[in-house]
C-alpha atoms as a PDB file:
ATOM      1  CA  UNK A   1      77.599-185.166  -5.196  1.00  0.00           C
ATOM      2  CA  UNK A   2      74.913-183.607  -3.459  1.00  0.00           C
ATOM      3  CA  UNK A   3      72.775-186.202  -0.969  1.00  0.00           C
ATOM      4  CA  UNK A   4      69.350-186.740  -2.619  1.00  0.00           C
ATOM      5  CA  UNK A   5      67.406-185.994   0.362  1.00  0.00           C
ATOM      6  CA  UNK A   6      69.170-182.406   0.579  1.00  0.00           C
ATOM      7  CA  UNK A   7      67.706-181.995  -2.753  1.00  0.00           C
ATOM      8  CA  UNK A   8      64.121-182.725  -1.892  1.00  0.00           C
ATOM      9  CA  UNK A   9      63.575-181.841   1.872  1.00  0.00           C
ATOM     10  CA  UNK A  10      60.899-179.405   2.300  1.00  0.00           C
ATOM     11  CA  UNK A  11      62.412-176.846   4.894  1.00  0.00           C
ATOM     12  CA  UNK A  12      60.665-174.964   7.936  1.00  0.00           C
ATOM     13  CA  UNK A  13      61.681-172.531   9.604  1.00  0.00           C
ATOM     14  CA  UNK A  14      61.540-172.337  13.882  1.00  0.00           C
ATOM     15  CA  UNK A  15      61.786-168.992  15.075  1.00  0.00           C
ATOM     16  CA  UNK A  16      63.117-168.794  18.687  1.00  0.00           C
ATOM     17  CA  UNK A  17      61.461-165.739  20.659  1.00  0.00           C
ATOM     18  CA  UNK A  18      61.953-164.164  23.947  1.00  0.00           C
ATOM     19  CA  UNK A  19      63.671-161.986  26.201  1.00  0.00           C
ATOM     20  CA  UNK A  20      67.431-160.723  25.716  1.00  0.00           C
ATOM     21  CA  UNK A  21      69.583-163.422  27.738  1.00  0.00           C
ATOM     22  CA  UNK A  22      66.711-166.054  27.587  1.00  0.00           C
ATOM     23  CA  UNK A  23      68.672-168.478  25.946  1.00  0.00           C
ATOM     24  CA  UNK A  24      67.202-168.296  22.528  1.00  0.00           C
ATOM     25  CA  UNK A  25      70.645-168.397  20.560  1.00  0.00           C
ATOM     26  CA  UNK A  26      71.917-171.433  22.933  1.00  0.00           C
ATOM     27  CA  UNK A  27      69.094-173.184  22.263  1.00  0.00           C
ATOM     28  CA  UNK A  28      69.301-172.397  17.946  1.00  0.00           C
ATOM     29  CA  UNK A  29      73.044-173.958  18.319  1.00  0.00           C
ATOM     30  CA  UNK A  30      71.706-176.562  19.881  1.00  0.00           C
ATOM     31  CA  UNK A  31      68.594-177.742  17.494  1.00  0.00           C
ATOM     32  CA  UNK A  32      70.966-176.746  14.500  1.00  0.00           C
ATOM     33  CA  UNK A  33      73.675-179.361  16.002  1.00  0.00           C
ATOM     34  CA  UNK A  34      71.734-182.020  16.141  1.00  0.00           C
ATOM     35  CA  UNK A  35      69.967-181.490  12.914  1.00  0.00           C
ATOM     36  CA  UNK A  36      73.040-180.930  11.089  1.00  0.00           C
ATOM     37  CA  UNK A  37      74.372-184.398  12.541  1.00  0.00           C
ATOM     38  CA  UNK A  38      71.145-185.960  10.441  1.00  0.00           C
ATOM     39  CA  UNK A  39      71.445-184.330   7.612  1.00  0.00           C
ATOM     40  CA  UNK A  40      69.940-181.155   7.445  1.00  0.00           C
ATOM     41  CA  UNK A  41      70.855-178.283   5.638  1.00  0.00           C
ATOM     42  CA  UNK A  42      70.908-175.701   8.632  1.00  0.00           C
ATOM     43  CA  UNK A  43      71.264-171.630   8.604  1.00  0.00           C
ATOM     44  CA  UNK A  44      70.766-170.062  12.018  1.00  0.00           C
ATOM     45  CA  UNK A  45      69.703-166.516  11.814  1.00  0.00           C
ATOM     46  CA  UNK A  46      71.053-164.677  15.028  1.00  0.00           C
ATOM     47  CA  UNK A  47      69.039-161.183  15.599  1.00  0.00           C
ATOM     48  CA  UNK A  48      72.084-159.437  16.681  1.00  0.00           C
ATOM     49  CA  UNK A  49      74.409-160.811  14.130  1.00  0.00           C
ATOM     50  CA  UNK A  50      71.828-160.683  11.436  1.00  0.00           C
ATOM     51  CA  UNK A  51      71.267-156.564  12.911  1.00  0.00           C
ATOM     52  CA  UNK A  52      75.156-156.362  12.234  1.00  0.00           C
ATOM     53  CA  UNK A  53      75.073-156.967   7.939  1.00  0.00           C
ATOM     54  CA  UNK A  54      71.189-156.747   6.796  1.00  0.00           C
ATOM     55  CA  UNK A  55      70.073-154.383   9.073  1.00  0.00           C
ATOM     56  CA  UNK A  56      73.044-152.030   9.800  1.00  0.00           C
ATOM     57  CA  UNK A  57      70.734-149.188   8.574  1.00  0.00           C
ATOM     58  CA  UNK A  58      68.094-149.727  11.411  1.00  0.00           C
ATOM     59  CA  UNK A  59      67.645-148.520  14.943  1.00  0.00           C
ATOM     60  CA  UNK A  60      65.421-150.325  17.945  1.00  0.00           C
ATOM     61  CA  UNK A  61      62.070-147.678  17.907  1.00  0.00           C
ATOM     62  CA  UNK A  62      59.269-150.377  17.136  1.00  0.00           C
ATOM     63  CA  UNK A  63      59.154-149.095  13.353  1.00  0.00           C
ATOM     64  CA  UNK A  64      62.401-150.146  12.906  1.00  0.00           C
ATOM     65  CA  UNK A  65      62.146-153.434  14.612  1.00  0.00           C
ATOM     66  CA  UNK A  66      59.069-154.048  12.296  1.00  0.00           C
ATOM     67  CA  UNK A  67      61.938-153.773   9.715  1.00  0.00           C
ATOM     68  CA  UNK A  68      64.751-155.823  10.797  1.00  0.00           C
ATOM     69  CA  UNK A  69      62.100-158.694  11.833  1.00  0.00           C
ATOM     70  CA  UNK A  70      60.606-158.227   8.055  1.00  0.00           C
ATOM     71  CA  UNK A  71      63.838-158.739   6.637  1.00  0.00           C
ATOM     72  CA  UNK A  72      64.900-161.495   8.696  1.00  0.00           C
ATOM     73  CA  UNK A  73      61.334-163.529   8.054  1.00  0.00           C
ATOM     74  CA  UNK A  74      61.728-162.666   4.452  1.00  0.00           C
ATOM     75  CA  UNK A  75      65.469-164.307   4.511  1.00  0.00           C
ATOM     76  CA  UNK A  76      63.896-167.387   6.334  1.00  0.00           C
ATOM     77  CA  UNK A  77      60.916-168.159   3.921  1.00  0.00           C
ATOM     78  CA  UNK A  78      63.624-167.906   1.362  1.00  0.00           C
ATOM     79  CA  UNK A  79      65.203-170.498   2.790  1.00  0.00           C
ATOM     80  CA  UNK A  80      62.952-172.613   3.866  1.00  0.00           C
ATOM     81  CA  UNK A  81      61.499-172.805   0.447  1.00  0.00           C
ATOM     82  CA  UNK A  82      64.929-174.105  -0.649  1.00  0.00           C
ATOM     83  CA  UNK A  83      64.491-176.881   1.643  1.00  0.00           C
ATOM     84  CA  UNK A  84      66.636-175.891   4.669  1.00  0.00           C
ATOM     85  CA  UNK A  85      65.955-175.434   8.413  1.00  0.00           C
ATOM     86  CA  UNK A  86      65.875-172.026   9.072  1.00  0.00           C
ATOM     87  CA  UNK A  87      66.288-171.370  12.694  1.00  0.00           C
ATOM     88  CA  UNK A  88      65.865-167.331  13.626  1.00  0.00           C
ATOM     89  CA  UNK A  89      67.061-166.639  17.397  1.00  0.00           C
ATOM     90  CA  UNK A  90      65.489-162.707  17.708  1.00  0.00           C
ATOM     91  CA  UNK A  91      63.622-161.051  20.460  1.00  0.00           C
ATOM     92  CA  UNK A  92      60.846-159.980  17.615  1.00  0.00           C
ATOM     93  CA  UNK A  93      58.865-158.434  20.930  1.00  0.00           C
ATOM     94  CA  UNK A  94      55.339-157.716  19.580  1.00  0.00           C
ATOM     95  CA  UNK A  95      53.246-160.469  18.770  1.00  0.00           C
ATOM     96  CA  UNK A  96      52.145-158.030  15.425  1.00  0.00           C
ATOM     97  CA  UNK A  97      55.877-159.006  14.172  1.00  0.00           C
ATOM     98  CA  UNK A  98      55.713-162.558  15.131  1.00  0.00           C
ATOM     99  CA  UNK A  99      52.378-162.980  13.220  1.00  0.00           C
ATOM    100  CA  UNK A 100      53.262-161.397  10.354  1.00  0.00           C
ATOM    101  CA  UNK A 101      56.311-163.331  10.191  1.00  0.00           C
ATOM    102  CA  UNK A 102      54.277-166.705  10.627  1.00  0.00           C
ATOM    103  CA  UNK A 103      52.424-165.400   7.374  1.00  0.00           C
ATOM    104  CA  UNK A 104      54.912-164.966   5.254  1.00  0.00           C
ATOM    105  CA  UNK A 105      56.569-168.671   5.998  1.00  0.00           C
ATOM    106  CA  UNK A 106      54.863-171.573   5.231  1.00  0.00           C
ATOM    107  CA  UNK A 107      56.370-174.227   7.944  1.00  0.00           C
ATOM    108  CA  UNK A 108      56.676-171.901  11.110  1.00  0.00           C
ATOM    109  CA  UNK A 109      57.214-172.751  14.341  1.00  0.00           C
ATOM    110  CA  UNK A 110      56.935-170.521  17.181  1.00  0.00           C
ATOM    111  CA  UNK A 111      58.897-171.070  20.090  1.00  0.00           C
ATOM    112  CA  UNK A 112      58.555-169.070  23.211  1.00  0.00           C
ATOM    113  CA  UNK A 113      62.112-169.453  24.960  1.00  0.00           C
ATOM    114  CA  UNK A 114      60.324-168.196  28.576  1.00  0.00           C
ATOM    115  CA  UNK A 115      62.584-167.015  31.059  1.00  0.00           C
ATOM    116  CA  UNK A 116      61.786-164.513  34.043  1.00  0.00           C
ATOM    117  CA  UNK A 117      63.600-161.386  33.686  1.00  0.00           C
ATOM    118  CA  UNK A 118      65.679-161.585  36.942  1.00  0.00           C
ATOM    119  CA  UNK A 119      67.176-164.685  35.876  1.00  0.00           C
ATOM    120  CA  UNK A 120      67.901-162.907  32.014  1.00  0.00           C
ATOM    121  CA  UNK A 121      69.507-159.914  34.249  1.00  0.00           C
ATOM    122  CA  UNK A 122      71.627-162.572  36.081  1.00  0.00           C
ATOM    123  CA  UNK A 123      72.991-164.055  32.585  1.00  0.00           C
ATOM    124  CA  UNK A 124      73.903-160.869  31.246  1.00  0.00           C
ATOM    125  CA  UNK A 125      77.174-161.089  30.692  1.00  0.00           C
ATOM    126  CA  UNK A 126      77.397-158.059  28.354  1.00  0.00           C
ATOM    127  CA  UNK A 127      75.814-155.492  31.094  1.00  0.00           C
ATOM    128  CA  UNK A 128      72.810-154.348  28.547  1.00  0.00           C
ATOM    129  CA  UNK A 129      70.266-154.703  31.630  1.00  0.00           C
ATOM    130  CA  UNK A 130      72.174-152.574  33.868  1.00  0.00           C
ATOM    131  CA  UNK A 131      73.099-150.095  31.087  1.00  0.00           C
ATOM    132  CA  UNK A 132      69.220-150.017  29.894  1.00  0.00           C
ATOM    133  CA  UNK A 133      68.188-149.453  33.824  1.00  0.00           C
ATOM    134  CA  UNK A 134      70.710-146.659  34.460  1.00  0.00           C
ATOM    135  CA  UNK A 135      69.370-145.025  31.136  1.00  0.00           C
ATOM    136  CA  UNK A 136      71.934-145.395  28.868  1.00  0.00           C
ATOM    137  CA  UNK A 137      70.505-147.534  26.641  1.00  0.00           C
ATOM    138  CA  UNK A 138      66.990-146.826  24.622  1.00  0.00           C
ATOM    139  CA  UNK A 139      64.046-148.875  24.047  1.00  0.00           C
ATOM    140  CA  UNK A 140      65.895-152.242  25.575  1.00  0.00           C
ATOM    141  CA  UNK A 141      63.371-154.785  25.749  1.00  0.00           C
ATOM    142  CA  UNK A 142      62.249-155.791  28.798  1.00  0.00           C
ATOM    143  CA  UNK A 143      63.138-152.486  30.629  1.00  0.00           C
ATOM    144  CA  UNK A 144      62.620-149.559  28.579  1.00  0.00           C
ATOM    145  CA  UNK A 145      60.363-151.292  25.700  1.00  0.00           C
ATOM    146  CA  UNK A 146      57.543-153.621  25.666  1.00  0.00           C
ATOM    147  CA  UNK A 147      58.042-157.514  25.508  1.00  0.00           C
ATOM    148  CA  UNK A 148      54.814-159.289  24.394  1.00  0.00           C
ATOM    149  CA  UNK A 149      54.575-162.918  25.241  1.00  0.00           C
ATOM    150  CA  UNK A 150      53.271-165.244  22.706  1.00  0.00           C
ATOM    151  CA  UNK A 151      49.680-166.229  23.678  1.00  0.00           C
ATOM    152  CA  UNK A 152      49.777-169.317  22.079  1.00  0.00           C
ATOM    153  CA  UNK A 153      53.115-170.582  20.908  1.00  0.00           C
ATOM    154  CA  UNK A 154      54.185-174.037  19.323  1.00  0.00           C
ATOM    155  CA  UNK A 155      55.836-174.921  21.722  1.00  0.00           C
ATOM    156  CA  UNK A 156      57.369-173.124  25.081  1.00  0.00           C
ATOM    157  CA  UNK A 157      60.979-173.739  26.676  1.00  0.00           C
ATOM    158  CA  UNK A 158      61.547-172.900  30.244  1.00  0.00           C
ATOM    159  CA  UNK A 159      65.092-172.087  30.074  1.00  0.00           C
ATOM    160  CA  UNK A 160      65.324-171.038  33.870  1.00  0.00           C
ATOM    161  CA  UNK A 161      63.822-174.681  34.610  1.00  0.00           C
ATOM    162  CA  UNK A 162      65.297-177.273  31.864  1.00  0.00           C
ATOM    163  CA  UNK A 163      68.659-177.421  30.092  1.00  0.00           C
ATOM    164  CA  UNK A 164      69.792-176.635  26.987  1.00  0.00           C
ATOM    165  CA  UNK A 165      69.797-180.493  25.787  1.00  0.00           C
ATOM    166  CA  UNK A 166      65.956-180.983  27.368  1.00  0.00           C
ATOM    167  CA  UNK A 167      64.742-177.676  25.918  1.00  0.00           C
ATOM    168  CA  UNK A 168      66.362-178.591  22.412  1.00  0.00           C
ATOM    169  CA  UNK A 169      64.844-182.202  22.591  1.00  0.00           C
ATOM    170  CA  UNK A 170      61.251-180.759  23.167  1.00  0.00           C
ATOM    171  CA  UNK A 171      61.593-178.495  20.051  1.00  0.00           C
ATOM    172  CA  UNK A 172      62.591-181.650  17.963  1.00  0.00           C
ATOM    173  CA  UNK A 173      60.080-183.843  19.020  1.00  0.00           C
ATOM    174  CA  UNK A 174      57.104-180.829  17.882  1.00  0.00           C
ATOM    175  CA  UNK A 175      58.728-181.197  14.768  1.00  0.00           C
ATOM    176  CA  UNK A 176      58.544-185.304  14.828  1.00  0.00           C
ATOM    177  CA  UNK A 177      54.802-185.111  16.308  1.00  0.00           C
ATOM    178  CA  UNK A 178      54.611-182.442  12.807  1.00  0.00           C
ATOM    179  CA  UNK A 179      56.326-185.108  10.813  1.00  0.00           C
ATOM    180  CA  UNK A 180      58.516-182.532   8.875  1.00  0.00           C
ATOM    181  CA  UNK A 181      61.551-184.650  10.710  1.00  0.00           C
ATOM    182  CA  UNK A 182      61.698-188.501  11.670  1.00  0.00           C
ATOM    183  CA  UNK A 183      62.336-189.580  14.814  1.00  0.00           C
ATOM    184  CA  UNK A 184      65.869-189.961  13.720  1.00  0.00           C
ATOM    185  CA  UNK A 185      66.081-186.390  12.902  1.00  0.00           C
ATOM    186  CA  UNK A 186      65.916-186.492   9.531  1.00  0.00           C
ATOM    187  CA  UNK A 187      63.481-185.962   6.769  1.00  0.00           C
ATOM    188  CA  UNK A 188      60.439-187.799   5.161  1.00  0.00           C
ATOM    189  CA  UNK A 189      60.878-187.388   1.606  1.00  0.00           C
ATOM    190  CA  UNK A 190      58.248-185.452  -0.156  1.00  0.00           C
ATOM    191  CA  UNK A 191      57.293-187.040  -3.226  1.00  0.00           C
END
């Protein structure tokens, strides 16, 4: 039997942002953990993994980024409507994305996961940085391509400066001061 507040929780949708390496799919595990452990229906939409089955068909010129964020913010109003937490973890670099995004969801978060890019370079554990600085990779964000900061975000996570758990409580607590969770984590039920 399906819980009655899974039935009637209105979903939102936080969409992590930032630089490759900042953290932003840490963090997503995170926030999904903890909401899962009150209740919440949780689907974490990973820009690389998403990139990987709905967006096989795309490169990484800004066109086809306008794509594959499109079709990820059109997955996560879906769900949100259907009364989960949709958490997106993708670099979505120019704010034009991010904003159209925000429009097309109707409980949106934005979440600037901030993180200079020396200490991104030093996570790397993939080598993309050096591979996009000796050329060998195109339009990498951050080196080769353009990385617009939000100028006014929901909520910003320093991910050089606080941990994962700090950075993931400060996320949940927008969405208590929002009331869309309680300070328990779960949900008020609409009526």
């Amino acid at each position: 039997m399906i819980h009655e507040m899974a039935i009637r929780q209105k979903g939102f949708t936080l969409w992590l942002t930032g630089l490759p390496c900042a953290g932003k799919t840490t963090l997503a595990n995170a926030v999904a953990a903890e909401l899962r452990r009150s209740g919440w229906r949780v689907q974490c939409l990973d820009g690389d993994r998403i990139r990987q089955k709905l967006s096989r068909d795309v490169g990484f010129s800004k066109e086809d980024r306008e794509i594959h964020v499109s079709r990820v913010a059109l997955t996560a109003s879906f769900l949100a409507r259907n009364g989960f937490a949709a958490i997106v973890s993708l670099i979505s670099p120019y704010r034009s994305m991010r904003r159209d995004a925000r429009q097309k969801i109707d409980r949106f978060i934005e979440v600037y996961v901030r993180c200079p890019l020396a200490v991104c370079e030093a996570r790397d554990v993939k080598g993309m940085y050096r591979l996009a600085r000796d050329g060998k990779i195109k339009n990498f964000t951050g080196v080769s391509d353009t990385y617009e900061e939000p100028l006014r975000p929901d909520v910003t996570v320093r991910t050089d400066r606080m941990g994962v758990k700090a950075c993931a409580n400060k996320i949940l607590r927008v969405l208590e001061y929002r009331e869309w969770i309680l300070p328990d984590g779960k949900t008020r039920i609409s009526a």
